[in-house]
Protein backbone atom coordinates (compact mmCIF):
# COMPACT_ATOMS: atom_id res chain seq x y z
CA UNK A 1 8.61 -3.62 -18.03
CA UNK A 2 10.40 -1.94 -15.52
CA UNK A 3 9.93 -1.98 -11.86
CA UNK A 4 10.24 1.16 -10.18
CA UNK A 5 11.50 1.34 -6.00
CA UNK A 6 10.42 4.59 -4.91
CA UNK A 7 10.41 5.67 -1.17
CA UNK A 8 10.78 9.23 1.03
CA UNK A 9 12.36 10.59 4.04
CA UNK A 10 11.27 13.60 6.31
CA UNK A 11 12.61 15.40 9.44
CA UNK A 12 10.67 17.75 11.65
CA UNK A 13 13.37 19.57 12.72
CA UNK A 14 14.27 21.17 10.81
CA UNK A 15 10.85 20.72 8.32
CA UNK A 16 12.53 19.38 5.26
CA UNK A 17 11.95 16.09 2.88
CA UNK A 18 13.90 14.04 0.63
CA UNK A 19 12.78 11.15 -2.18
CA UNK A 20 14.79 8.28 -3.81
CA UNK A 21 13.61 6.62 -7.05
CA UNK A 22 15.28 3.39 -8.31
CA UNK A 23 14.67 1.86 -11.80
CA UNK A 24 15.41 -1.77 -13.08
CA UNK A 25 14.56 -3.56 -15.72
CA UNK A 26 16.62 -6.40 -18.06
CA UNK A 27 19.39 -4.16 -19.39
CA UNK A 28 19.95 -1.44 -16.61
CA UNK A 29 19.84 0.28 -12.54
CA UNK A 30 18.91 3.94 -12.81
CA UNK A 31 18.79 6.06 -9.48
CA UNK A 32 17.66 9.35 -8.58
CA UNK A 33 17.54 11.87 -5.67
CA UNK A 34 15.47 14.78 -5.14
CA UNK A 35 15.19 17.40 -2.48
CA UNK A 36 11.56 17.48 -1.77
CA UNK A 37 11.34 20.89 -0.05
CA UNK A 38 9.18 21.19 3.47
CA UNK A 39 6.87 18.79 4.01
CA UNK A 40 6.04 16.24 6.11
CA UNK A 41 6.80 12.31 4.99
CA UNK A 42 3.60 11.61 3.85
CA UNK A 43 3.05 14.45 1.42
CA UNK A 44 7.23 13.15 0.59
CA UNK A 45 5.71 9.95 -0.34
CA UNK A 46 3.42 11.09 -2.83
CA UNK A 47 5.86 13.94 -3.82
CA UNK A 48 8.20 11.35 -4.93
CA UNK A 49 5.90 9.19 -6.63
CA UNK A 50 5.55 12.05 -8.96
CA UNK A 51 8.93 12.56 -9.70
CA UNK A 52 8.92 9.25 -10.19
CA UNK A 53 6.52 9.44 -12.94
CA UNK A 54 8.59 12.56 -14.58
CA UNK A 55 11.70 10.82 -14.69
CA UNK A 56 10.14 7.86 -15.98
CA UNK A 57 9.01 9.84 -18.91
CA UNK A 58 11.80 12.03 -19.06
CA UNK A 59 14.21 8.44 -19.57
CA UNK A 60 11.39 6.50 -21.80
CA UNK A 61 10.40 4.35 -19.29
CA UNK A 62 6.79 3.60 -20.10
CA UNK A 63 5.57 0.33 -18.52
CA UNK A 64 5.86 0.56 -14.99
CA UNK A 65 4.75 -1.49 -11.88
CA UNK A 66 5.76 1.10 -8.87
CA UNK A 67 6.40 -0.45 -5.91
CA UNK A 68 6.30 1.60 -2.39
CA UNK A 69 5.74 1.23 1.46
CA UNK A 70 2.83 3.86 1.23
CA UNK A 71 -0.25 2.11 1.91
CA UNK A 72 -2.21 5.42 1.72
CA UNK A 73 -1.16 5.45 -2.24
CA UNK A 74 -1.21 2.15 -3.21
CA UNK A 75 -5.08 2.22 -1.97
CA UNK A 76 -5.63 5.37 -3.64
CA UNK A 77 -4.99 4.00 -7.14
CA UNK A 78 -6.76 1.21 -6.19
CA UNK A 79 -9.89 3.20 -5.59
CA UNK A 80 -9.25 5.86 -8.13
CA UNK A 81 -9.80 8.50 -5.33
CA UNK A 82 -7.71 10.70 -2.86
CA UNK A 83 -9.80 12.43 0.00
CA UNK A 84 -6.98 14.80 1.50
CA UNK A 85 -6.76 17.96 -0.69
CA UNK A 86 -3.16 17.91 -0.14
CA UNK A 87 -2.48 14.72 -1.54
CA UNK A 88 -4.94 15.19 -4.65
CA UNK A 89 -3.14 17.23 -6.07
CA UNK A 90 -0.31 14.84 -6.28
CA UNK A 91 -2.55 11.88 -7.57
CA UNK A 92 -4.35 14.20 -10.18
CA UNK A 93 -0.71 15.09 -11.68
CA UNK A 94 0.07 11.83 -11.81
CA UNK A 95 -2.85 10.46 -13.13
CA UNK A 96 -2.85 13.13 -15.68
CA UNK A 97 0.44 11.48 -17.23
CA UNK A 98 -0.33 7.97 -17.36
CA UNK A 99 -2.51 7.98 -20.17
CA UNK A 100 1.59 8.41 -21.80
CA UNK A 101 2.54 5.18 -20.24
CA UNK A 102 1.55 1.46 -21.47
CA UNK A 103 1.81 0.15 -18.32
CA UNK A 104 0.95 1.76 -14.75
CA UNK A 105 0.18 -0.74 -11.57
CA UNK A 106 1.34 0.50 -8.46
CA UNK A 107 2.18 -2.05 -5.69
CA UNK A 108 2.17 -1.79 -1.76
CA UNK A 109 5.46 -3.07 -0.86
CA UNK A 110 6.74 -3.98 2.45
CA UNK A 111 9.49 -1.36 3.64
CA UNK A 112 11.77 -4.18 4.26
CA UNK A 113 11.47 -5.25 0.57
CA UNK A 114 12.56 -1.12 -0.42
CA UNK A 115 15.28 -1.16 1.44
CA UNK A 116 17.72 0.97 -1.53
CA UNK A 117 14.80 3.62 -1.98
CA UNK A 118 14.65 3.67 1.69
CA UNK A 119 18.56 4.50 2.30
CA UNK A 120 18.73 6.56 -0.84
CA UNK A 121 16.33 8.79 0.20
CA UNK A 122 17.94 8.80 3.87
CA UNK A 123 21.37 9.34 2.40
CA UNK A 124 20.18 12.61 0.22
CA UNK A 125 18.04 14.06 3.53
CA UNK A 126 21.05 14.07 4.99
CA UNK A 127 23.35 15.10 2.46
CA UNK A 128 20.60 18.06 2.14
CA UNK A 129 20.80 19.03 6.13
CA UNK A 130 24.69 18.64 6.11
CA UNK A 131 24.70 21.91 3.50
């Protein structure tokens, strides 16, 4: 099993959005950064979750338990339903791709308990600006 961290930053001026994804499980720490494009932090959040899912895949990680600060998502999977069209598009990728995962539970997760996604994703918005 491996837990995935996964959290987003956004600015509003200019418009731009970063994500961090952390993985750990027994044998190893994998972290990635992404560029998220322009879009404000709650699209981010579910932005990221997605990469999340890709880069799971993409590194054979297949039983996850995803834990982020996004109440909004964790609620959605929960209820198996997104209202904002925005935002379903997101969850209807990603539910799309866990039928190629064992495991997929997604867990609300106090921001203070993702602090490394948190400052990841901080660190590569601002590496992003900086260029």
């Amino acid at each position: 099993m491996t837990r995935v961290y996964i959290d987003a930053a956004a600015s509003t001026n200019p418009k731009a959005a970063a994500g961090a994804v952390v993985f750990k499980d027994d044998s190893a720490q994998k972290e990635f950064t992404t560029y998220l494009g322009e879009m404000d932090n709650h699209e981010a959040e579910w932005a990221v979750l997605e990469f999340a899912v890709d880069k799971a895949l993409e590194h054979g990680f297949h039983s996850l338990i995803i834990h982020t600060d996004s109440k909004v998502i964790a609620d959605s999977f929960d209820k198996n339903h997104v209202k904002n069209k925005v935002f379903r598009k997101y969850f209807m990728s990603v539910s799309d791709k866990i039928g190629e995962l064992t495991l997929f539970i997604i867990s609300w997760t106090p921001r203070n308990k993702n602090r490394h996604a948190d400052a990841l994703a901080k660190d590569a918005l601002f590496r992003h600006r900086k260029n």
